[in-house]
Protein backbone atom coordinates (compact mmCIF):
# COMPACT_ATOMS: atom_id res chain seq x y z
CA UNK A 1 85.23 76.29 79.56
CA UNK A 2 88.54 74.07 79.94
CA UNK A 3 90.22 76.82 82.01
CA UNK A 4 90.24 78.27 84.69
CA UNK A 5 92.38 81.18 85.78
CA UNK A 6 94.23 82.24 89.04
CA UNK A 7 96.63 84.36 90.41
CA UNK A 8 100.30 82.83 90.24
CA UNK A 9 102.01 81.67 93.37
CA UNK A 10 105.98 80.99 94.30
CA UNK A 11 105.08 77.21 94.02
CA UNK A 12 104.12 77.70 90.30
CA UNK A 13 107.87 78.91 89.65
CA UNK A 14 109.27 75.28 88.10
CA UNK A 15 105.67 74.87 86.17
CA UNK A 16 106.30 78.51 84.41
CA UNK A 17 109.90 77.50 84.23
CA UNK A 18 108.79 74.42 82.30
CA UNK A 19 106.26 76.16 80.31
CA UNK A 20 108.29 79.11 78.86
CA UNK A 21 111.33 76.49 78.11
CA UNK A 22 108.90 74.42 75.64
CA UNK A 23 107.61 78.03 74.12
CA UNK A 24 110.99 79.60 73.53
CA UNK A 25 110.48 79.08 69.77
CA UNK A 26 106.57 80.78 69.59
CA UNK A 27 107.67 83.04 72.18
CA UNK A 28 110.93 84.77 71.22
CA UNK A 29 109.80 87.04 67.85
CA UNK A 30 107.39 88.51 70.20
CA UNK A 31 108.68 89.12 74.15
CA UNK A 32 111.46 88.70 75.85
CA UNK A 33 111.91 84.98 77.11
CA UNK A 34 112.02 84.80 80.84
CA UNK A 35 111.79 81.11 81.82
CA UNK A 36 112.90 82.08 85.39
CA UNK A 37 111.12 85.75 85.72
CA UNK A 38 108.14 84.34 88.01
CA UNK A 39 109.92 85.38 91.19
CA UNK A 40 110.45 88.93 90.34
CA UNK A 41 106.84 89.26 88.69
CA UNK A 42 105.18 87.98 91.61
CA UNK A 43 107.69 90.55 93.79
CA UNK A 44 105.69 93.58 91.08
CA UNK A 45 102.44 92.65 91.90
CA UNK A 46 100.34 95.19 93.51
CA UNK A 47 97.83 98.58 92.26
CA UNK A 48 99.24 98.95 89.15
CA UNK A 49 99.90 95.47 88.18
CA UNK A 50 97.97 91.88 88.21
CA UNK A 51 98.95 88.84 86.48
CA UNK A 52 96.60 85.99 86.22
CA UNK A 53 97.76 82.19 85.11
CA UNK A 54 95.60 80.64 82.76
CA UNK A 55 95.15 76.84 83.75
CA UNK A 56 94.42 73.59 81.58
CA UNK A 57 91.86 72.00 84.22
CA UNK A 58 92.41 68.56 82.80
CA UNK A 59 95.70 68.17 83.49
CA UNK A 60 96.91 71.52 85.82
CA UNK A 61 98.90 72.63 82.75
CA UNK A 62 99.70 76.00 82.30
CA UNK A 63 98.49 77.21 79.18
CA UNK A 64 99.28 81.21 79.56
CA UNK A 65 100.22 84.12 81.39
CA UNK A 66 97.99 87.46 81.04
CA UNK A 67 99.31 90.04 82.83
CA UNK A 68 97.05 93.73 83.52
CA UNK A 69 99.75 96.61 83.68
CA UNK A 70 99.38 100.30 84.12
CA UNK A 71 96.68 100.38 85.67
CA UNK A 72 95.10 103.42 86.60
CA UNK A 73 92.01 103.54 88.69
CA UNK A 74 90.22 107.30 89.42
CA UNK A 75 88.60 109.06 86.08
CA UNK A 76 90.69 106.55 83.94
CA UNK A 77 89.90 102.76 85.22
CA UNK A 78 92.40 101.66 82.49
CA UNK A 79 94.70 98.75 82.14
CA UNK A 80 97.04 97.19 79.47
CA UNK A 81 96.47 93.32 78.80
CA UNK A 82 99.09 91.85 77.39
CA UNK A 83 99.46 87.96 77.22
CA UNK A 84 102.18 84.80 76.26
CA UNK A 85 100.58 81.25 75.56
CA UNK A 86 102.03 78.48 76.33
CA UNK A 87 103.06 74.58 74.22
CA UNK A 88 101.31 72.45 73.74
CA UNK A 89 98.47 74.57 74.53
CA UNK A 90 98.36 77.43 71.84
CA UNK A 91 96.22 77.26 68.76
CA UNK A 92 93.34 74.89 70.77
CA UNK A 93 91.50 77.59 72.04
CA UNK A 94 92.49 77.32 75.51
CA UNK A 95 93.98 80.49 75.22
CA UNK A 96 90.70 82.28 74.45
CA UNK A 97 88.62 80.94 76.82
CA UNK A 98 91.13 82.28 79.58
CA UNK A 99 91.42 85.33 78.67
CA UNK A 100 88.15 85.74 78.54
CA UNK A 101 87.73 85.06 82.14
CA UNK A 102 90.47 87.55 82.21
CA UNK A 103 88.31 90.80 80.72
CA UNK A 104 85.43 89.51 82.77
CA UNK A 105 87.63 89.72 85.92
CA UNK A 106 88.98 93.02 84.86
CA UNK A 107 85.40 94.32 84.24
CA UNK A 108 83.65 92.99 87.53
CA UNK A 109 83.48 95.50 89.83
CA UNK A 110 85.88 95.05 93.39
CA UNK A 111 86.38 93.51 95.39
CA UNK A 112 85.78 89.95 93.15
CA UNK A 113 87.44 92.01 90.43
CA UNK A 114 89.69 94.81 89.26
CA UNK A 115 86.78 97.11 88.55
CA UNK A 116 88.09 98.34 85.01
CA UNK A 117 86.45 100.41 82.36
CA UNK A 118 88.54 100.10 79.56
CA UNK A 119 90.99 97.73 78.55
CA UNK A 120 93.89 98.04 75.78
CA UNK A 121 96.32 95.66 74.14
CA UNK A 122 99.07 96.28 71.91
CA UNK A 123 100.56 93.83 69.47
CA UNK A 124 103.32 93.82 66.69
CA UNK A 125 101.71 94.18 63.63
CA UNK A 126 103.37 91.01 62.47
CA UNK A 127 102.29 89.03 65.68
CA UNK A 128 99.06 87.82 63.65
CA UNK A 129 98.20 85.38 66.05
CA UNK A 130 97.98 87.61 68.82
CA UNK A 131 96.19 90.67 66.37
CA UNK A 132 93.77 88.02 65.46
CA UNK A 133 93.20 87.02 69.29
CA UNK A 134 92.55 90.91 70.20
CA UNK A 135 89.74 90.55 67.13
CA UNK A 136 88.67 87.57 68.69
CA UNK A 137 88.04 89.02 72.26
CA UNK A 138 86.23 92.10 70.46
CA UNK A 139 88.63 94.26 71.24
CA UNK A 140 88.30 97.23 68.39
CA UNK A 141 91.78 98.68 66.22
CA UNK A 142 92.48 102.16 67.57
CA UNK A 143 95.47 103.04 65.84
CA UNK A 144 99.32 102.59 64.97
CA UNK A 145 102.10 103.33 67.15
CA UNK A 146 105.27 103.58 65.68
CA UNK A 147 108.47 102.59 67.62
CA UNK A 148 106.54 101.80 70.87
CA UNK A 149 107.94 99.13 73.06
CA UNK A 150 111.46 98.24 73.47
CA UNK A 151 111.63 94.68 72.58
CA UNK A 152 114.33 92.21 71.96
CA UNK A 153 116.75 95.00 71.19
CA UNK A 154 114.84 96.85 68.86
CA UNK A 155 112.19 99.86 69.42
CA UNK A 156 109.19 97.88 67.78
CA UNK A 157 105.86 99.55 66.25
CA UNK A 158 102.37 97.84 67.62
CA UNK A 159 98.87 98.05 66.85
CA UNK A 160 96.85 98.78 69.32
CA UNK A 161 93.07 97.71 70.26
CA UNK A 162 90.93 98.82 73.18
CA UNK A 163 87.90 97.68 74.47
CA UNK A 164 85.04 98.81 77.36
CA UNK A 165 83.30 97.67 79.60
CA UNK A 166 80.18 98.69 77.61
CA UNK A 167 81.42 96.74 74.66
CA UNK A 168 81.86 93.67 76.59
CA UNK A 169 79.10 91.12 76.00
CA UNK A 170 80.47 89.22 78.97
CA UNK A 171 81.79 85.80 79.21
C-alpha cells in the first residue's frame, strides 16, 4: 500500500482547498465542486455519516475523499460510499488502494471500525471511471435508478452496486 487513510481534521481545510481547485476539471461532470466545503462536512460528521481522507504517504498528498452516508446500524448495518479523487493522483491506483482500506474499515467490527454489513455505491452511468472502480472493489451491479440524485442542476440516473461483508475478500 502507498496510502493510508484517516479521518479529516480542520487543519486539512487549505490541503482539500488545494486539492479540489487542481480537480475542478475531473470533478465537475460528476459532483458538485466544493473547494471550501471541509468545514461544514467535518460540522456533519457523526452516526449517520463518516468521511475518511485518503493520503499519498510519500509526500502527505491528498489523493481522495470517501465519504460513508446513510448509515443505518440495527437489522440494516448499511452505508452509501461514495468517493472524489484527487490530481495528480487519479488513474495511479492510489485511489484503489484507499478505498480499500475504506470497505475494510467499514466491515471491521466497532469500535476499530464502523461495523457494516453491506455497502452500496451509486454512480452515473457515464462516470466510467468511477463504474469501473465499483467493479474493481467487487462491488456487484444491482440495478438502474432513474432520476436519482440531484446533481449539478439536473435530476441524474445512477447505477448502483452493493457489496457485503460476506463478499469481501478483505484487504
Amino acid at each position: 500500500m502507498r496510502v493510508s487513510i484517516r479521518e479529516p481534521r480542520s487543519s486539512d481545510a487549505e490541503a482539500h482547498r488545494s486539492a479540489v481547485l487542481r480537480s475542478v476539471e475531473h470533478l465537475a461532470p460528476w459532483n458538485p465542486v466544493e473547494p471550501d466545503g471541509l468545514p461544514e462536512l467535518l460540522r456533519r460528521q457523526g452516526e449517520g455519516l463518516r468521511t475518511f481522507l485518503i493520503i499519498n504517504d510519500e509526500d502527505g498528498g491528498i489523493v481522495g475523499k470517501c465519504n460513508v452516508a446513510n448509515i443505518v446500524m440495527a437489522r440494516f448495518r448499511n452505508g452509501a460510499l461514495g468517493y472524489d479523487s484527487y490530481v495528480p493522483y487519479n488513474g495511479t491506483g492510489r485511489m484503489s488502494e484507499g478505498l480499500r482500506l475504506v470497505v475494510d474499515r467499514c466491515f471491521t467490527a466497532e469500535p476499530r471500525g464502523l461495523g457494516l454489513h453491506r455497502l452500496e455505491i451509486s454512480v452515473q452511468p457515464d462516470n466510467v471511471r468511477s463504474v469501473a472502480m465499483a467493479k474493481r472493489l467487487g462491488f456487484r451491479h444491482e440495478g438502474f435508478s432513474p432520476r436519482m440524485l440531484y446533481i449539478n442542476d439536473a435530476w441524474r440516473d445512477h447505477e448502483r452496486f452493493a457489496l457485503t461483508v460476506e463478499e469481501w475478500p478483505g484487504v
